[in-house]
N, C-alpha and C. Protein backbone atom coordinates (compact mmCIF):
# COMPACT_ATOMS: atom_id res chain seq x y z
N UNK A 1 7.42 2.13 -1.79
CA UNK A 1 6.93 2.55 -0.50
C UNK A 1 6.88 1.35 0.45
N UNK A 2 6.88 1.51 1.69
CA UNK A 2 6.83 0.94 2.56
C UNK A 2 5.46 0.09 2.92
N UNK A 3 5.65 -0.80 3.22
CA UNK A 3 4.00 -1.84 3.31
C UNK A 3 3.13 -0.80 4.11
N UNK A 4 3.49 -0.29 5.21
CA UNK A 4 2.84 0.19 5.79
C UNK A 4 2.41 1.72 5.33
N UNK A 5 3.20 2.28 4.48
CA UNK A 5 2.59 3.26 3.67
C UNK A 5 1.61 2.65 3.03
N UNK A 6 1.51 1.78 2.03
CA UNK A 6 0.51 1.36 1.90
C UNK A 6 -0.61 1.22 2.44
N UNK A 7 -1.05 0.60 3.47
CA UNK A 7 -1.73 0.42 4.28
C UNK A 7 -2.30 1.78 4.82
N UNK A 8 -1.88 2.87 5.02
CA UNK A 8 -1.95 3.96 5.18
C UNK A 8 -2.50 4.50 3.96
N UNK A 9 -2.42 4.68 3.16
CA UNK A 9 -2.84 4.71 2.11
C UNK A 9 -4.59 4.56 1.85
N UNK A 10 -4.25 3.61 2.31
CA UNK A 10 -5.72 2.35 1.81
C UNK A 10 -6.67 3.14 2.78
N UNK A 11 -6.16 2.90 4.12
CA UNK A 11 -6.72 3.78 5.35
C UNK A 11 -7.20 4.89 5.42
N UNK A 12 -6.29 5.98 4.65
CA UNK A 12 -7.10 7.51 4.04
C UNK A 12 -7.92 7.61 2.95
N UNK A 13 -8.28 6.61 2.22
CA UNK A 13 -8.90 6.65 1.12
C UNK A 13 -10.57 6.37 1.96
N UNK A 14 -10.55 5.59 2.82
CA UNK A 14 -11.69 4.93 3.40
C UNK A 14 -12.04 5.50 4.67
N UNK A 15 -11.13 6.51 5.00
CA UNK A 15 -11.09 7.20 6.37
C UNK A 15 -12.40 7.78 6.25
N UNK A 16 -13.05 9.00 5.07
CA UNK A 16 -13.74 9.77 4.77
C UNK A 16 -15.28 9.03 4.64
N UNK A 17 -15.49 8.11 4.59
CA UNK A 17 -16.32 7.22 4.29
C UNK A 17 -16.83 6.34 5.71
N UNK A 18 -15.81 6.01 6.09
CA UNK A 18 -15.77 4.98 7.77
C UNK A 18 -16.72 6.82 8.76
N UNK A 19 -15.91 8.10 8.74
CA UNK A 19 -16.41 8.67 9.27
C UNK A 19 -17.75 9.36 9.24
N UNK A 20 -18.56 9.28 7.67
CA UNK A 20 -19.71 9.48 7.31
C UNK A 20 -20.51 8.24 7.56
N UNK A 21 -19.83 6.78 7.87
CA UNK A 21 -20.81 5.53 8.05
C UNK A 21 -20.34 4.97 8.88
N UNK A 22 -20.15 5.14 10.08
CA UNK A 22 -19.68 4.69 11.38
C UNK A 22 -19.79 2.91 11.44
N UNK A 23 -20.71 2.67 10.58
CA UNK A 23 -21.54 0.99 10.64
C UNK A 23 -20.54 0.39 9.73
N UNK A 24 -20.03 0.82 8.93
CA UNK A 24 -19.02 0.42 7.49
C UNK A 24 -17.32 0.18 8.54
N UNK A 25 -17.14 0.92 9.55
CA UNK A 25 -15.84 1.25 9.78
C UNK A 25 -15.06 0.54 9.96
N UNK A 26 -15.55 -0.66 10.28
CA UNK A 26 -14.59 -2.06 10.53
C UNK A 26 -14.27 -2.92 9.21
N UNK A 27 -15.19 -3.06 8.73
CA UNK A 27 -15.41 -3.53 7.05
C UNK A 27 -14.81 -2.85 6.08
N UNK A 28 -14.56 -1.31 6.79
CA UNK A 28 -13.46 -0.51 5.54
C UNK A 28 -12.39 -0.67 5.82
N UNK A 29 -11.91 -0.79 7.40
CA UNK A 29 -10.54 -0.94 7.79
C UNK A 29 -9.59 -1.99 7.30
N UNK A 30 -10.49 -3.05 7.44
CA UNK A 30 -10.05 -4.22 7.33
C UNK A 30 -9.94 -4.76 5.69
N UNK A 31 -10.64 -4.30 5.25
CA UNK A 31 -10.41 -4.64 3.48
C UNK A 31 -9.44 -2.98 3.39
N UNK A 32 -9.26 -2.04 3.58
CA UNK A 32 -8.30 -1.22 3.33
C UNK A 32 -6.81 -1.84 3.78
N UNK A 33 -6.71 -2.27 4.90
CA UNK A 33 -5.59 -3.07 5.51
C UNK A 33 -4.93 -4.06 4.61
N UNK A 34 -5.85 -5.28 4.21
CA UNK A 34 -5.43 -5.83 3.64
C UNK A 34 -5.04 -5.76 2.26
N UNK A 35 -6.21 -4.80 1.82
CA UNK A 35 -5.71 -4.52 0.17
C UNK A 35 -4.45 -3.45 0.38
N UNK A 36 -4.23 -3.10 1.02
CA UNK A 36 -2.72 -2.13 0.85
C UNK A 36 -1.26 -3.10 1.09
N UNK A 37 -1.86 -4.53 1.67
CA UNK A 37 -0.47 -5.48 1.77
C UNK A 37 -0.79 -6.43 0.74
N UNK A 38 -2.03 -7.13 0.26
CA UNK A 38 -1.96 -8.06 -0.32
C UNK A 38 -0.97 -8.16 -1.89
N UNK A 39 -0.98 -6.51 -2.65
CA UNK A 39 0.02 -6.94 -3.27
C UNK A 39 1.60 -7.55 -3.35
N UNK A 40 1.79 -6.99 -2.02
CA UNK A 40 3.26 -7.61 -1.64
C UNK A 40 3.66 -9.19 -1.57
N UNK A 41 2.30 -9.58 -1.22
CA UNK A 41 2.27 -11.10 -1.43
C UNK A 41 3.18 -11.99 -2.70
N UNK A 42 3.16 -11.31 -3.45
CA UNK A 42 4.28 -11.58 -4.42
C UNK A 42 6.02 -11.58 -4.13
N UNK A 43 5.96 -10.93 -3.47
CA UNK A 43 7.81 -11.11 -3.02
C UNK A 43 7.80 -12.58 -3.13
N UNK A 44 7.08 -13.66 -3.15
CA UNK A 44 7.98 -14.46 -3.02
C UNK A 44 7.78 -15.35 -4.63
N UNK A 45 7.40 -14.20 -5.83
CA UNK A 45 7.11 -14.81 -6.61
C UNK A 45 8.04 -13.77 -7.55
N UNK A 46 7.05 -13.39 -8.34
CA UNK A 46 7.67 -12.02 -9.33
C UNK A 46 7.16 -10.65 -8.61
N UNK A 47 8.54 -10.09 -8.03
CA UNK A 47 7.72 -8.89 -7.24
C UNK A 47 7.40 -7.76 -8.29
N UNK A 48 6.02 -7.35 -7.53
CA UNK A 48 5.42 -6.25 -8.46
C UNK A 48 5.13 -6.45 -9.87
N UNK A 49 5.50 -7.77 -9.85
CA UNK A 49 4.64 -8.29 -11.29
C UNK A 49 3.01 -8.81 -10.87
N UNK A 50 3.57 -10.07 -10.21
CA UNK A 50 2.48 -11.27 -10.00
C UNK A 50 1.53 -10.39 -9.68
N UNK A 51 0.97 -9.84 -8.77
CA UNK A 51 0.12 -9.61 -8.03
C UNK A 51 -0.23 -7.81 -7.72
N UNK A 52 0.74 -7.26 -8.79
CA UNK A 52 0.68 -5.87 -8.75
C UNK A 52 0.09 -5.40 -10.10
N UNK A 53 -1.08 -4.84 -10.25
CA UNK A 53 -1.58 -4.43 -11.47
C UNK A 53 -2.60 -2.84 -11.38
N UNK A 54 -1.31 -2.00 -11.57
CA UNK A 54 -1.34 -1.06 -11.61
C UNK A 54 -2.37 0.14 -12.44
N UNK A 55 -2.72 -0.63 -13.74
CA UNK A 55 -3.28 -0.24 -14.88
C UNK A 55 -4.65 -1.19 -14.82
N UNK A 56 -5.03 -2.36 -14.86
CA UNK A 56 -5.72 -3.35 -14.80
C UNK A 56 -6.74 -3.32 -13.36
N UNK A 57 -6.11 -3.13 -12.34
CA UNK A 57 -7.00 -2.95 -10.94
C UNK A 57 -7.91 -1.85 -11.04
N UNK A 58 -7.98 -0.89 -11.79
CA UNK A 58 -8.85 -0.21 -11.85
C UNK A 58 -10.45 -1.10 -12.57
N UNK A 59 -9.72 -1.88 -13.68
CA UNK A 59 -11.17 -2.64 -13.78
C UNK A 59 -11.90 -3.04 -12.31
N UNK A 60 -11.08 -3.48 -11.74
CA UNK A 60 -11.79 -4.32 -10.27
C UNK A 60 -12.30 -3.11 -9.24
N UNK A 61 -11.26 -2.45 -8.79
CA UNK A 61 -11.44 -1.41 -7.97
C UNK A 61 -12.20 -0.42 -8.06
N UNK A 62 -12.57 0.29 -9.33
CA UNK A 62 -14.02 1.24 -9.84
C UNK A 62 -15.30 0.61 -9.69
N UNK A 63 -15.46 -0.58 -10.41
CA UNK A 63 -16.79 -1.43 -10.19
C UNK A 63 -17.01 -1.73 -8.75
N UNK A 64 -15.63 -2.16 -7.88
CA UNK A 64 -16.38 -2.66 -6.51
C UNK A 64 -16.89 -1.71 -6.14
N UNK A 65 -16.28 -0.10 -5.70
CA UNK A 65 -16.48 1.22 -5.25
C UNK A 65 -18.13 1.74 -6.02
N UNK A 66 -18.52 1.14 -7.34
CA UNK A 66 -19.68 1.53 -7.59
C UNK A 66 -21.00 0.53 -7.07
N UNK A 67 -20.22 -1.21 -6.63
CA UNK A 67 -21.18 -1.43 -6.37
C UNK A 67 -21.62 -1.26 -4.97
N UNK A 68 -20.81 -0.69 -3.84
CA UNK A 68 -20.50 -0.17 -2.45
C UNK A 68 -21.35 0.67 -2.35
N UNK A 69 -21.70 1.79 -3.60
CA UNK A 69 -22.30 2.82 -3.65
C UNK A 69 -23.61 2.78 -4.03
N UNK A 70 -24.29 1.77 -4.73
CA UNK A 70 -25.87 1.07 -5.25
C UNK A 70 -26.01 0.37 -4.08
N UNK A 71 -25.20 -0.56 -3.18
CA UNK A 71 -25.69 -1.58 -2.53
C UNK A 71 -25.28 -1.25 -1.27
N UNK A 72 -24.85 -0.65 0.00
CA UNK A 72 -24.18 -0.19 0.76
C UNK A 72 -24.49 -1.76 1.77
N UNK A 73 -23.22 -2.02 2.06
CA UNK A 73 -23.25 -3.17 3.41
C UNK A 73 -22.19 -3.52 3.75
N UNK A 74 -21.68 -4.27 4.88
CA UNK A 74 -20.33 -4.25 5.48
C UNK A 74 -19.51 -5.28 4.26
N UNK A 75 -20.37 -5.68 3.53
CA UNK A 75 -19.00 -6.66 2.71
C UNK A 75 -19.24 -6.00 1.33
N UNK A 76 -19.71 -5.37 0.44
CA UNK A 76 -19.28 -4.53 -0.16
C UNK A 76 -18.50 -3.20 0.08
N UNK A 77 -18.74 -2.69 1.07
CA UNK A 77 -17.90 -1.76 1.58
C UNK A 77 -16.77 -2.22 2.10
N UNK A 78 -16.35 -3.53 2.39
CA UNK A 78 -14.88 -4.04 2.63
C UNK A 78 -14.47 -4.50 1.77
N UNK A 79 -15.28 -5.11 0.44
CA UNK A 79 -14.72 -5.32 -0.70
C UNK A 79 -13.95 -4.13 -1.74
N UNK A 80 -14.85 -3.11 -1.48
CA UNK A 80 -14.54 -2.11 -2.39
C UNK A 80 -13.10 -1.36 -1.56
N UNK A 81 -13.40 -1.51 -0.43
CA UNK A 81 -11.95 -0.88 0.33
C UNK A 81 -10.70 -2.18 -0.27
N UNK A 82 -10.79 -3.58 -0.04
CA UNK A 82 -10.05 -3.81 -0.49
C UNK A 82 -9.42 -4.02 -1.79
N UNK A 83 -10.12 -4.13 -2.41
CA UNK A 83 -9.91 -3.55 -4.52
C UNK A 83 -9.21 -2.49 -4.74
N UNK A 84 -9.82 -1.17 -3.49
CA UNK A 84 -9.09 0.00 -4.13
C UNK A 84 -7.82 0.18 -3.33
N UNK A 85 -7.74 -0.24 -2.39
CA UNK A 85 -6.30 -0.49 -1.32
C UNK A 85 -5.46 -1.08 -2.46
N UNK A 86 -5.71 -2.29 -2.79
CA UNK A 86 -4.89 -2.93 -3.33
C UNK A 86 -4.36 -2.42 -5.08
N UNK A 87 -5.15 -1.54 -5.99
CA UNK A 87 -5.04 -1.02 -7.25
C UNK A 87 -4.28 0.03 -6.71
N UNK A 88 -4.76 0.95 -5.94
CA UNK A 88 -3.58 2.20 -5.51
C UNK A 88 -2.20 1.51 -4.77
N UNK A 89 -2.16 1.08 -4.22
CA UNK A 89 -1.08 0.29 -4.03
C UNK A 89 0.02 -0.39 -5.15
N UNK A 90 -0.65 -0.96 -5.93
CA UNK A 90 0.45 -0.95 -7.30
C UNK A 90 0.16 0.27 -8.39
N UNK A 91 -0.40 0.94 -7.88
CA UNK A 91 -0.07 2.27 -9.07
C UNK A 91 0.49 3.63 -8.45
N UNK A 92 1.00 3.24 -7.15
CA UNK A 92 1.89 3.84 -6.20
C UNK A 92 3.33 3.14 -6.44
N UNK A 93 3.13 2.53 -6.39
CA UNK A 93 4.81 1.91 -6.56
C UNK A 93 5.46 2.18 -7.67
N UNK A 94 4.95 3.01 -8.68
CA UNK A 94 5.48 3.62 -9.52
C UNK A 94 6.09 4.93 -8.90
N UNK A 95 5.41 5.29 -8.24
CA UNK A 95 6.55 6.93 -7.66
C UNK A 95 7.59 6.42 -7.15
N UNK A 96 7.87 5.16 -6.24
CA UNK A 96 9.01 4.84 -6.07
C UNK A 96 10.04 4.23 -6.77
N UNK A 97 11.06 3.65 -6.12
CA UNK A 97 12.47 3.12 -6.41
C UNK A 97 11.52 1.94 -7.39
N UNK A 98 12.92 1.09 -7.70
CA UNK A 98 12.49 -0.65 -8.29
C UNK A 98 12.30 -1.42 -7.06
N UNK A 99 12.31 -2.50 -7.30
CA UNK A 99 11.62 -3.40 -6.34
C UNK A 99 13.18 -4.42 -5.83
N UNK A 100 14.04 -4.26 -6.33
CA UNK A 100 15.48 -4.50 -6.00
C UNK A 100 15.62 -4.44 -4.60
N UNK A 101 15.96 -5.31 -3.86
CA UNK A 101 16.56 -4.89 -1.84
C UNK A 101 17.71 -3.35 -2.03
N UNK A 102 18.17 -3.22 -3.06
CA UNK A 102 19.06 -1.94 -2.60
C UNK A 102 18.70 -0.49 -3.77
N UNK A 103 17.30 0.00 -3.65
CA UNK A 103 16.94 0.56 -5.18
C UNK A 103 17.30 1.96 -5.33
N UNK A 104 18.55 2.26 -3.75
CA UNK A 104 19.39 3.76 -3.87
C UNK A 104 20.23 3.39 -5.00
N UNK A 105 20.20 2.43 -5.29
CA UNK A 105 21.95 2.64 -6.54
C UNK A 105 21.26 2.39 -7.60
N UNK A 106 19.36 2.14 -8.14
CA UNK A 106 19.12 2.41 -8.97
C UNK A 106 19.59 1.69 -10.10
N UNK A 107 19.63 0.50 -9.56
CA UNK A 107 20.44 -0.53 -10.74
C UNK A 107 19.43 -1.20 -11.85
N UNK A 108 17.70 -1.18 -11.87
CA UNK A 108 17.14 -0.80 -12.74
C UNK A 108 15.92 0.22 -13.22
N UNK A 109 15.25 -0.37 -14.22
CA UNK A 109 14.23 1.03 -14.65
C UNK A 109 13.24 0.32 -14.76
N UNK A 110 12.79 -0.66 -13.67
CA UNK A 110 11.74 -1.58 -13.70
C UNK A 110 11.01 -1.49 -12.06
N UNK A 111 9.94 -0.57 -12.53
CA UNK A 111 9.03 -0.07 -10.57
C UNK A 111 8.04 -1.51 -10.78
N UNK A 112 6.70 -1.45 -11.94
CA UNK A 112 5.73 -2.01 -11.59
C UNK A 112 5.34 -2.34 -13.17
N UNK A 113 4.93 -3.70 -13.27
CA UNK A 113 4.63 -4.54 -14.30
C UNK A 113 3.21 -3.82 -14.67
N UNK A 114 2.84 -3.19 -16.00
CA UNK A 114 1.67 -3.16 -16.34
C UNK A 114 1.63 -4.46 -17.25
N UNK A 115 0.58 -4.96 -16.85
CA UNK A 115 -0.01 -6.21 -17.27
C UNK A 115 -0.64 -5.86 -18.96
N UNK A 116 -1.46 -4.70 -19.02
CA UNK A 116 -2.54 -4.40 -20.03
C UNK A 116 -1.31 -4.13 -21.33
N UNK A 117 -0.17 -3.24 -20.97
CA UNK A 117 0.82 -3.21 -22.50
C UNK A 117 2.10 -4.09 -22.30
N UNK A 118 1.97 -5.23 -21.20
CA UNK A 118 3.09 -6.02 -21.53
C UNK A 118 4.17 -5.41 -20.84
N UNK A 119 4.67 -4.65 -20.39
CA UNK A 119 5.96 -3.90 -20.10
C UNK A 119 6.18 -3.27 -18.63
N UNK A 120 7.19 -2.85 -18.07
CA UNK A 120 7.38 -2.40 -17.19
C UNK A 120 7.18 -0.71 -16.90
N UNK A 121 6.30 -0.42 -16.03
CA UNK A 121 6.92 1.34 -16.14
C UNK A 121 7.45 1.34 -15.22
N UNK A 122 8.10 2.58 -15.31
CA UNK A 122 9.63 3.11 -14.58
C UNK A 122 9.22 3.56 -13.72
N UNK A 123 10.28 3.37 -12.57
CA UNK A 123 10.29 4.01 -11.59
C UNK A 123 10.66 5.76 -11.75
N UNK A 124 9.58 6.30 -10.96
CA UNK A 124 9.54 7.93 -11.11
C UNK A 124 10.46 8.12 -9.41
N UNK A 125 10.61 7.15 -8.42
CA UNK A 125 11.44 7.76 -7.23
C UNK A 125 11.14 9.35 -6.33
N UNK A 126 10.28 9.37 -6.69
CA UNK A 126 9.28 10.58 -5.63
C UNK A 126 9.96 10.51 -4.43
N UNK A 127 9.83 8.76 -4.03
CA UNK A 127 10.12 8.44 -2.69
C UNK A 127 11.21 7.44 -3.25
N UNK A 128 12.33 7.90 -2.91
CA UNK A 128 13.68 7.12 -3.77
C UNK A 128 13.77 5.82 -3.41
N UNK A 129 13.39 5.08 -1.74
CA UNK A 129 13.19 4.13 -1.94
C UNK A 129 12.19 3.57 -0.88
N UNK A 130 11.59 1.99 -0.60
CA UNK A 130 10.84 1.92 0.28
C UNK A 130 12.08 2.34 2.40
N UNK A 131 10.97 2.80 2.75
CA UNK A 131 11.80 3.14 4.40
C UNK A 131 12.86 4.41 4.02
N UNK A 132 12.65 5.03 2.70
CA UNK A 132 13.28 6.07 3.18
C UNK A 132 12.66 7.60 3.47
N UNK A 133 13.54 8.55 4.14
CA UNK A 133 13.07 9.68 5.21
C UNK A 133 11.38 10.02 4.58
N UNK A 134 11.59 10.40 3.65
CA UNK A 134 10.21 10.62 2.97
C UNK A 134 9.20 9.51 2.48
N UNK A 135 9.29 8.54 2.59
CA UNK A 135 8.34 7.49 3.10
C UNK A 135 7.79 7.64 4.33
N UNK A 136 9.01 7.74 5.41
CA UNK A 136 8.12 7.75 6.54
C UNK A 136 7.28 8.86 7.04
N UNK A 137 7.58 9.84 6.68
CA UNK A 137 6.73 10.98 6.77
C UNK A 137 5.63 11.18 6.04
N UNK A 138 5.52 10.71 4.56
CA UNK A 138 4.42 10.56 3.93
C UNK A 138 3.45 9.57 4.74
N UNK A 139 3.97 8.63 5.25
CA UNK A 139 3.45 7.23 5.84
C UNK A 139 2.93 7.94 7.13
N UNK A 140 3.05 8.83 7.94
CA UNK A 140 2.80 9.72 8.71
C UNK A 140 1.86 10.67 9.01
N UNK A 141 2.17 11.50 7.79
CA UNK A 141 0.65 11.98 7.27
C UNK A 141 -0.55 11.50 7.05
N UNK A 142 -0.42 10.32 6.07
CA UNK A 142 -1.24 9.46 5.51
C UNK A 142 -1.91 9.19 6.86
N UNK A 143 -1.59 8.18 7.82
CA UNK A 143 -1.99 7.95 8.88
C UNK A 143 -2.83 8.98 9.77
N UNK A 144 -2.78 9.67 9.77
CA UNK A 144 -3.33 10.94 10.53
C UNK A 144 -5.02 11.17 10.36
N UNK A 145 -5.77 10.79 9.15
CA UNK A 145 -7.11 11.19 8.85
C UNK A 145 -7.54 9.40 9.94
N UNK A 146 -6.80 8.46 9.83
CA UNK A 146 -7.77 7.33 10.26
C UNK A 146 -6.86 7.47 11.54
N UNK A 147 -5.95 7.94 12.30
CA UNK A 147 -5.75 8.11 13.51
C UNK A 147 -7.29 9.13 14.36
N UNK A 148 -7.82 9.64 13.53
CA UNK A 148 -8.86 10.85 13.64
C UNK A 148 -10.11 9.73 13.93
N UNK A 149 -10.53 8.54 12.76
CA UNK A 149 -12.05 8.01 12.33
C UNK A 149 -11.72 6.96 13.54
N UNK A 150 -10.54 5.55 13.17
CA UNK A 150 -10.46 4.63 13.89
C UNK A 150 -10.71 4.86 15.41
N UNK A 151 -10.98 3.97 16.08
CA UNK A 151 -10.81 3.88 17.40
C UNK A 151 -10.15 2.46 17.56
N UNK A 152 -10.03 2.31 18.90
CA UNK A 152 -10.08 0.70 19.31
C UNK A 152 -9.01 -0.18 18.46
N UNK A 153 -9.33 -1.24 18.42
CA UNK A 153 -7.67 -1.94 17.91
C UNK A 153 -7.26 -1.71 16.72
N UNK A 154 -8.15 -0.71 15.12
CA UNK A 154 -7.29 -0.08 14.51
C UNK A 154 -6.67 0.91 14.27
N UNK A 155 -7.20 1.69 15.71
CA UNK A 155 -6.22 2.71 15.77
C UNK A 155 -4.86 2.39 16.99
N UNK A 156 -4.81 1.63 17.73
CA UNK A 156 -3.61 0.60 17.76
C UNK A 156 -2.76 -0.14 17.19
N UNK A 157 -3.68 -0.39 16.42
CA UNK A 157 -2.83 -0.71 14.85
C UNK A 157 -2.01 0.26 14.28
N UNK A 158 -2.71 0.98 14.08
CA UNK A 158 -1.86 2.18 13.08
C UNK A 158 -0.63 2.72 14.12
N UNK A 159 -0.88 3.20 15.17
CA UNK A 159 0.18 3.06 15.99
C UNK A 159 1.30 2.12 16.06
N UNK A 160 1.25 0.75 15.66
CA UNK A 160 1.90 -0.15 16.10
C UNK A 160 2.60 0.13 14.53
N UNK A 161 1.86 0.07 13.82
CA UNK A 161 2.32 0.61 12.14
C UNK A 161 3.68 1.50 12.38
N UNK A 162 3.10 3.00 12.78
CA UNK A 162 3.66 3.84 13.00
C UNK A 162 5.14 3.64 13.28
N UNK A 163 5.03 3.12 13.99
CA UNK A 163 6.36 2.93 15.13
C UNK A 163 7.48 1.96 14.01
N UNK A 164 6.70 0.71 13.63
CA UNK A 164 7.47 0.12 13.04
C UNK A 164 8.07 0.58 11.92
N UNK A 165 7.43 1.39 11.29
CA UNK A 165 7.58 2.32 9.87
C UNK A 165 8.84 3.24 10.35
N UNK A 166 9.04 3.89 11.55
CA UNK A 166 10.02 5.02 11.79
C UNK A 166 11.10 4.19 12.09
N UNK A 167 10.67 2.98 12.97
CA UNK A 167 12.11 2.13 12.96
C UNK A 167 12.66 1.22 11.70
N UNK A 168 11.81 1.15 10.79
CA UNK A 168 12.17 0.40 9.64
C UNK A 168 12.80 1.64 8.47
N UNK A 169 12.53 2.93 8.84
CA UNK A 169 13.35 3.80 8.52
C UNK A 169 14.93 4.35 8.31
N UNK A 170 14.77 4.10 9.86
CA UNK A 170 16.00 4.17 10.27
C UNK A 170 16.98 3.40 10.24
N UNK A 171 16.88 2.35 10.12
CA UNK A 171 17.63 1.08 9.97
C UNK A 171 17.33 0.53 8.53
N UNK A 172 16.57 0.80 7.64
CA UNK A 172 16.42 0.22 6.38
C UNK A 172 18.06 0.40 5.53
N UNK A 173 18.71 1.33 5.65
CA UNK A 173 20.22 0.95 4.88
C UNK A 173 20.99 0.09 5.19
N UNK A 174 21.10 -0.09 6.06
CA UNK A 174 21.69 -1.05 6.96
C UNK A 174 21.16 -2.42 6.73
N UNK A 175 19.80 -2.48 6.76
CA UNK A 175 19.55 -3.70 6.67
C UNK A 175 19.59 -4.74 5.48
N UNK A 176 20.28 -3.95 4.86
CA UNK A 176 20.92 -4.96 3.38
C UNK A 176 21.78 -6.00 3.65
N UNK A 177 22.86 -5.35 4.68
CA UNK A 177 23.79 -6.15 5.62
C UNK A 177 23.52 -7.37 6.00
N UNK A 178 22.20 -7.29 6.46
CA UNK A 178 21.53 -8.54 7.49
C UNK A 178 20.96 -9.60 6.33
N UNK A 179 21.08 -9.18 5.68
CA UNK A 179 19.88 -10.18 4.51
C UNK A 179 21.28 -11.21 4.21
N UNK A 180 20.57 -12.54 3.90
CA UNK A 180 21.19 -13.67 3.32
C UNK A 180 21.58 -13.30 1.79
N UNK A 181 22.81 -13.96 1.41
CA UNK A 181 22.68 -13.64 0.55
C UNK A 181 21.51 -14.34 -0.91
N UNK A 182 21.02 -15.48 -0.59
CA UNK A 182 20.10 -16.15 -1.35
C UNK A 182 19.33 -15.26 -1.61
N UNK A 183 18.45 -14.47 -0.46
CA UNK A 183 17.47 -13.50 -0.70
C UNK A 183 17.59 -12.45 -1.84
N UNK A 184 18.63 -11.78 -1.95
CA UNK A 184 19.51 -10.88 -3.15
C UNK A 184 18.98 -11.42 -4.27
């Protein structure tokens, strides 16, 4: 999926919550935001290994969300948004492609490193690859409950998301072209 699906993602999970605690809403946005990109942070390491733990983030991401829920305050509630942004985020990247720049031709059977049995699980391709048609529309939807809660610059955000997501759509085949080849 697309970063910004992600992010979207993270955003509807915390949407429901930001709109029952109006006081939380910035503190959810912003740890939802970031935990839906911070796994990507790895591209420049082992992608969807390093920093993607699909099976394992639930240790982190259940406990923060319970302690959000005993202790309620803007930094547990941005902690717990970002734990669970970031665990659904690599246990999403299993519905998609591999993590390959071209993962329509499906050249392997490696989505997302579970850490806990050592091994890779496979890509299931729900969404065949990141930026494609059904990414962006999922990414679309998704967006829609915190286009509703946000106001003010993160719901400008998500807009600015938006936009980039439909143009990174459209041009995502293509843009294999443009890449160096080192990057490959």
């Amino acid at each position: 999926m697309m970063a910004t699906t992600h992010v979207f993602v993270g955003l509807a999970l915390v949407a429901p919550v930001a709109y029952a605690a109006p006081e939380l809403a910035w503190p959810l946005a912003v740890g939802a935001i970031i935990g839906g990109l911070a796994p990507d942070l790895d591209l420049v390491g082992r992608h969807r290994r390093t920093l993607h733990f699909p099976v394992l983030g639930a240790a982190v991401g259940l406990p923060a969300v319970g302690l959000a829920l005993l202790a309620p305050s803007a930094s547990t509630a941005g902690l717990a948004a970002f734990a669970l942004a970031a665990w659904i985020h690599a246990l999403t990247d299993a519905a998609g492609g591999g993590p390959e720049m071209d993962p329509w031709t499906n050249p392997t059977d490696r989505a997302v490193y579970d850490h806990r049995r050592g091994r890779w699980i496979r890509p299931r391709r729900w969404i065949r690859y990141d930026g494609a048609p059904e990414d962006a529309l999922l990414g679309a939807i998704l967006a829609v409950p915190a286009l509703v809660v946000f106001d003010g610059f993160v719901r400008r955000l998500i807009v600015g998301c938006l936009l980039v997501s439909l143009v990174y759509a459209v041009l995502r085949r293509r843009l294999l072209a443009w890449v160096p080849d080192w990057l490959e």
